[in-house]
N, C-alpha and C. Protein backbone atom coordinates (compact mmCIF):
# COMPACT_ATOMS: atom_id res chain seq x y z
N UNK A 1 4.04 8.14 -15.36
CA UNK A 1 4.11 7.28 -14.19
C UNK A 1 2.86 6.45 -14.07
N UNK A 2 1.85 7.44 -14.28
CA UNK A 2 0.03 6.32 -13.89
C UNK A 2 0.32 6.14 -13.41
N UNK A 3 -0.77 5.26 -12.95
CA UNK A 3 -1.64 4.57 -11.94
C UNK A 3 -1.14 3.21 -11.75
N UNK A 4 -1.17 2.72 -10.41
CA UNK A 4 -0.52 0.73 -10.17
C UNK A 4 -2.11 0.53 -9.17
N UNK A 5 -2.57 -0.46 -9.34
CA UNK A 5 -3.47 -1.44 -9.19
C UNK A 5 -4.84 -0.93 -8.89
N UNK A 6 -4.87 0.73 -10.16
CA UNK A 6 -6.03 1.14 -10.26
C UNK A 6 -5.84 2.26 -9.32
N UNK A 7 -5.37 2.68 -7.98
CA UNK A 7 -5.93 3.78 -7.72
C UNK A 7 -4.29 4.22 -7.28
N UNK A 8 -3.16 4.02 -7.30
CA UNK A 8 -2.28 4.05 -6.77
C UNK A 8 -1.20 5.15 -7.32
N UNK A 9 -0.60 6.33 -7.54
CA UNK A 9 0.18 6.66 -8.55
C UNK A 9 1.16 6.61 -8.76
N UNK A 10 1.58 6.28 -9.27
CA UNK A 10 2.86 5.74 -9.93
C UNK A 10 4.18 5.82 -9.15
N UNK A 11 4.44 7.57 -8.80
CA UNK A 11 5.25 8.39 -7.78
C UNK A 11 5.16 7.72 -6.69
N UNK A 12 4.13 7.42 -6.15
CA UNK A 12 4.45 6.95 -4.59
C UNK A 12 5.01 5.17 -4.50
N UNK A 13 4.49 4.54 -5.81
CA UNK A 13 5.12 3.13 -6.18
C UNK A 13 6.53 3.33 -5.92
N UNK A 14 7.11 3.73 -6.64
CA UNK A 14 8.61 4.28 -6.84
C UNK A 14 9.04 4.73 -5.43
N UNK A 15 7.94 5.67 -4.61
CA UNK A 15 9.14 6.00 -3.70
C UNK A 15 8.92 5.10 -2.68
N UNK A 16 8.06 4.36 -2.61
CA UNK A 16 8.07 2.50 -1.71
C UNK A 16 9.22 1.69 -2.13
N UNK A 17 9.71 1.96 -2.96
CA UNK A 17 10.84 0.65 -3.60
C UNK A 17 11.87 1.80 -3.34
N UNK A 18 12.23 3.62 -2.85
CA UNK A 18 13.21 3.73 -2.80
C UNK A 18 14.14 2.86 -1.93
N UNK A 19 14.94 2.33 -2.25
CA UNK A 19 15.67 0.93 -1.16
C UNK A 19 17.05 1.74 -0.30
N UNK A 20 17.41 2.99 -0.94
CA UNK A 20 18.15 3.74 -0.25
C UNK A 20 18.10 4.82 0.54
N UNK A 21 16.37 4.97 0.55
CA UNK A 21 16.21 6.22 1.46
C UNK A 21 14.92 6.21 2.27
N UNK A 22 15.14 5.39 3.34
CA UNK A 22 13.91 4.86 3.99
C UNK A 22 12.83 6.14 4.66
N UNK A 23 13.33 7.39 4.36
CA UNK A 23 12.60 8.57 4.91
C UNK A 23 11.11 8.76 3.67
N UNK A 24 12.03 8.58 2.68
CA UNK A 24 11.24 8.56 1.19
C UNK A 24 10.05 7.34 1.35
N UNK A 25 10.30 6.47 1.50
CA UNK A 25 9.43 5.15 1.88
C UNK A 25 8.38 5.46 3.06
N UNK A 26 9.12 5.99 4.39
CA UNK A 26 8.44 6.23 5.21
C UNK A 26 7.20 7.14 4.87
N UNK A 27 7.67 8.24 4.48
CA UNK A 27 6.69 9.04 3.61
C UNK A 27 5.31 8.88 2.77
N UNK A 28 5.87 7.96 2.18
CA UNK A 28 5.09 7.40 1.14
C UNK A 28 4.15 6.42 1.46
N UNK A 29 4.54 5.60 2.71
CA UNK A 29 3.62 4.31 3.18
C UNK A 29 2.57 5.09 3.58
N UNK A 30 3.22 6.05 4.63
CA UNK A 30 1.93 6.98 5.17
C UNK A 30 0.82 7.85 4.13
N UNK A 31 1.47 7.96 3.18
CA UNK A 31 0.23 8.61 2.45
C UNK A 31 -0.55 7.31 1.58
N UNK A 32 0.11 6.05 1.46
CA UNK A 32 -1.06 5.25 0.86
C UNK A 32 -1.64 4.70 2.13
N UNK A 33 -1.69 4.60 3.20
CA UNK A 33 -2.71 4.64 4.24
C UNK A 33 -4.11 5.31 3.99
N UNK A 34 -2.90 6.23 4.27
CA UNK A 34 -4.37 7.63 4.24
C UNK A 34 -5.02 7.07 3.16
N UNK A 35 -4.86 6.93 1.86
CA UNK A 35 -5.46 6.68 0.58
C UNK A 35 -6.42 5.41 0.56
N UNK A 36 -5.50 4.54 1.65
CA UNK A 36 -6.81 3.03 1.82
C UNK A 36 -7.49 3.56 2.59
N UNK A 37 -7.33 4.27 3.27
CA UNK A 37 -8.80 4.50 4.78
C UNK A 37 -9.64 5.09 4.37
N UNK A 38 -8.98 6.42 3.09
CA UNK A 38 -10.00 7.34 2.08
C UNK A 38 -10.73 6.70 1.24
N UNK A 39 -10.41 5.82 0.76
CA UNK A 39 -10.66 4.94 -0.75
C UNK A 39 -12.42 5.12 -0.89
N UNK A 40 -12.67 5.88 -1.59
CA UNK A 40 -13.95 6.26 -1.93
C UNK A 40 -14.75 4.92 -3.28
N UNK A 41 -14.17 4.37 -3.34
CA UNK A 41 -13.91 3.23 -4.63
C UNK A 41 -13.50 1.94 -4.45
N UNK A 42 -14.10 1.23 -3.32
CA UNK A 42 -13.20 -0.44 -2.52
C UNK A 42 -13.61 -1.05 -4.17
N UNK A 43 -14.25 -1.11 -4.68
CA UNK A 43 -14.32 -1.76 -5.96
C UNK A 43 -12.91 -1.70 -7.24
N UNK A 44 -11.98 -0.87 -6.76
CA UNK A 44 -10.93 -0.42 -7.64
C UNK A 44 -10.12 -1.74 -6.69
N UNK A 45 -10.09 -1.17 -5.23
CA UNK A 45 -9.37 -1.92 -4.59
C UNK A 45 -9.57 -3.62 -4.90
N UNK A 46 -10.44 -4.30 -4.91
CA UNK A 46 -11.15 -5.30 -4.85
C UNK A 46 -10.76 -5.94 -6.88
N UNK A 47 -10.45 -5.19 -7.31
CA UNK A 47 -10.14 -5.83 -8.83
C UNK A 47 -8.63 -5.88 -8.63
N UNK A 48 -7.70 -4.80 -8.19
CA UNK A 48 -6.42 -5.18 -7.72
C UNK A 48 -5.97 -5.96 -7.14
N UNK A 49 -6.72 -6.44 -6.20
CA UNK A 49 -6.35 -7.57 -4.58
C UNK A 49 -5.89 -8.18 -4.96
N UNK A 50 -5.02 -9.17 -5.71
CA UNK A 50 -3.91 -10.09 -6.06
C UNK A 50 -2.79 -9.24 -6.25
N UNK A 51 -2.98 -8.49 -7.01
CA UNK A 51 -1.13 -7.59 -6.75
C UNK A 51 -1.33 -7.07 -5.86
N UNK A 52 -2.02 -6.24 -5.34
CA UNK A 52 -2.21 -4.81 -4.18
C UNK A 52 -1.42 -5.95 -3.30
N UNK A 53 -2.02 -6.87 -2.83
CA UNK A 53 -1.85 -7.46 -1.95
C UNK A 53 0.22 -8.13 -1.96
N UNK A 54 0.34 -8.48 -2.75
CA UNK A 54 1.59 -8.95 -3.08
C UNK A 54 2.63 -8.45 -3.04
N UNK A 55 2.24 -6.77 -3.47
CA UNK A 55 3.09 -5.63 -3.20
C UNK A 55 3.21 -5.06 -1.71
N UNK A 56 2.19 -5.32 -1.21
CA UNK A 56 1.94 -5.12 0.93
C UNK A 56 2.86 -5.75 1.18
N UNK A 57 2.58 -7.31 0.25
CA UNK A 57 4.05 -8.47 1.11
C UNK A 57 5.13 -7.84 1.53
N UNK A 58 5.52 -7.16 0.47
CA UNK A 58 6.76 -7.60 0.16
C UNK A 58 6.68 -6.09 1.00
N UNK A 59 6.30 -5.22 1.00
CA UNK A 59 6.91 -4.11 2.07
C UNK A 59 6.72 -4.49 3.72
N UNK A 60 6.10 -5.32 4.15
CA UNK A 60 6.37 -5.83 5.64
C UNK A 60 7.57 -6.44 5.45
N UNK A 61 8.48 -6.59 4.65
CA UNK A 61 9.85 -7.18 4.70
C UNK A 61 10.61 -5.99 4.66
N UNK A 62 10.27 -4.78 5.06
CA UNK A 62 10.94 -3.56 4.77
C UNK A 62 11.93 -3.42 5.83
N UNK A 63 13.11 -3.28 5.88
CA UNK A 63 13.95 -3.12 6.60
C UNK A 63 14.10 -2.11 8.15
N UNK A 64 13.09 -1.26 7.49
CA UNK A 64 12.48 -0.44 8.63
C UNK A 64 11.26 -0.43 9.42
N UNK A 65 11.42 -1.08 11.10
CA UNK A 65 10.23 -1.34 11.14
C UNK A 65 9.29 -0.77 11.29
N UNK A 66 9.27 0.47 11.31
CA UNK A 66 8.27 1.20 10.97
C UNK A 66 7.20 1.59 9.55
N UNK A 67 7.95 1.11 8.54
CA UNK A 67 7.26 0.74 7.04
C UNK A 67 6.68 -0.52 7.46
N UNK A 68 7.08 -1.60 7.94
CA UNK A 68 7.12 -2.62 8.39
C UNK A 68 5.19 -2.51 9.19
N UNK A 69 5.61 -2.08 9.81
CA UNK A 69 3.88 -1.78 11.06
C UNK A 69 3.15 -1.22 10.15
N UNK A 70 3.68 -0.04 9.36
CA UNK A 70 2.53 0.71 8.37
C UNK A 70 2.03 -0.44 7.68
N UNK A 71 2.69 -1.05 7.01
CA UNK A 71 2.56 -2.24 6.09
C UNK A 71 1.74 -3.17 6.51
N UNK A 72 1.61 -3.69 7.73
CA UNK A 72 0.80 -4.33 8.57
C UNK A 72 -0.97 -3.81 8.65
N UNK A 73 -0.19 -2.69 9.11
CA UNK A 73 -1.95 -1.52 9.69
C UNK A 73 -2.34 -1.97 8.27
N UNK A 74 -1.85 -1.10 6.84
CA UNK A 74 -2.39 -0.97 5.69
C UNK A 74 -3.52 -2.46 5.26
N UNK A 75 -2.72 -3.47 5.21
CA UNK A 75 -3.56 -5.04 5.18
C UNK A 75 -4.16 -5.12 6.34
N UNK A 76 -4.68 -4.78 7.13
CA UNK A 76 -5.63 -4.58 8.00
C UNK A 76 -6.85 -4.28 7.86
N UNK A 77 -6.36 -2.98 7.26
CA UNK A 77 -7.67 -2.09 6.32
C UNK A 77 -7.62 -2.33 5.00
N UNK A 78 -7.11 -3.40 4.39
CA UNK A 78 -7.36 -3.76 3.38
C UNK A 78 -8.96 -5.48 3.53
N UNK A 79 -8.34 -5.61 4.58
CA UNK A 79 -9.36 -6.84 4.94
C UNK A 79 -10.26 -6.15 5.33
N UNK A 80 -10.20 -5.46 6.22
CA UNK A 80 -11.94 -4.09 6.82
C UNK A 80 -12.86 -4.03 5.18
N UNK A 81 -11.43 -3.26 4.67
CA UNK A 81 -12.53 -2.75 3.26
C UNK A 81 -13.22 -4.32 2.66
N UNK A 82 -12.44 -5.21 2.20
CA UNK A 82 -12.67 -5.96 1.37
C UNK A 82 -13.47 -7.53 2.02
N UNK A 83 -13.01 -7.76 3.15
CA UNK A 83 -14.29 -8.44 3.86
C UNK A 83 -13.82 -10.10 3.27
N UNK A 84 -14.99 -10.38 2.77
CA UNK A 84 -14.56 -11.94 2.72
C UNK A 84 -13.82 -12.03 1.07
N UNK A 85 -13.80 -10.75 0.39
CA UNK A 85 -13.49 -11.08 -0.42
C UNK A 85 -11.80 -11.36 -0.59
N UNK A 86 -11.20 -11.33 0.62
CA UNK A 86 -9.70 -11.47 0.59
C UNK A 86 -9.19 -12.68 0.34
């Protein structure tokens, strides 16, 4: 599975795109939260920021709005961490 845009694993990619089981998604947004607020490494983050970011897009289009808000918060604290470099 690895890793997606350096710190991400693979498993939780997959269960963001599950498109049929928004509990699975729900799940999953919440633990890459946790993982941006943890991110011991904004420099991993900061070489990703063109996809990381692209892939956020496209989950604020999530059908549920609650992935939807996570998705929001998450690029939030993606601008906190990364500053002007967004």
């Amino acid at each position: 599975w690895g890793m997606h845009f350096g710190f991400v694993p693979g498993r939780l990619v997959t269960d963001l795109q599950d498109a049929l089981n928004w509990r699975v998604r729900a799940l999953a947004i919440e633990e890459l939260q946790y993982m941006i607020r943890y991110l011991k490494d904004p420099g991993v983050l900061r070489a990703n920021l063109n996809d990381f970011m692209a892939f956020m897009t496209g989950l604020v289009k999530d059908p549920n709005f609650k992935i939807e808000i996570n998705a929001l918060q998450i690029i939030g604290d993606v601008v906190n961490i990364v500053g002007s470099d967004i």
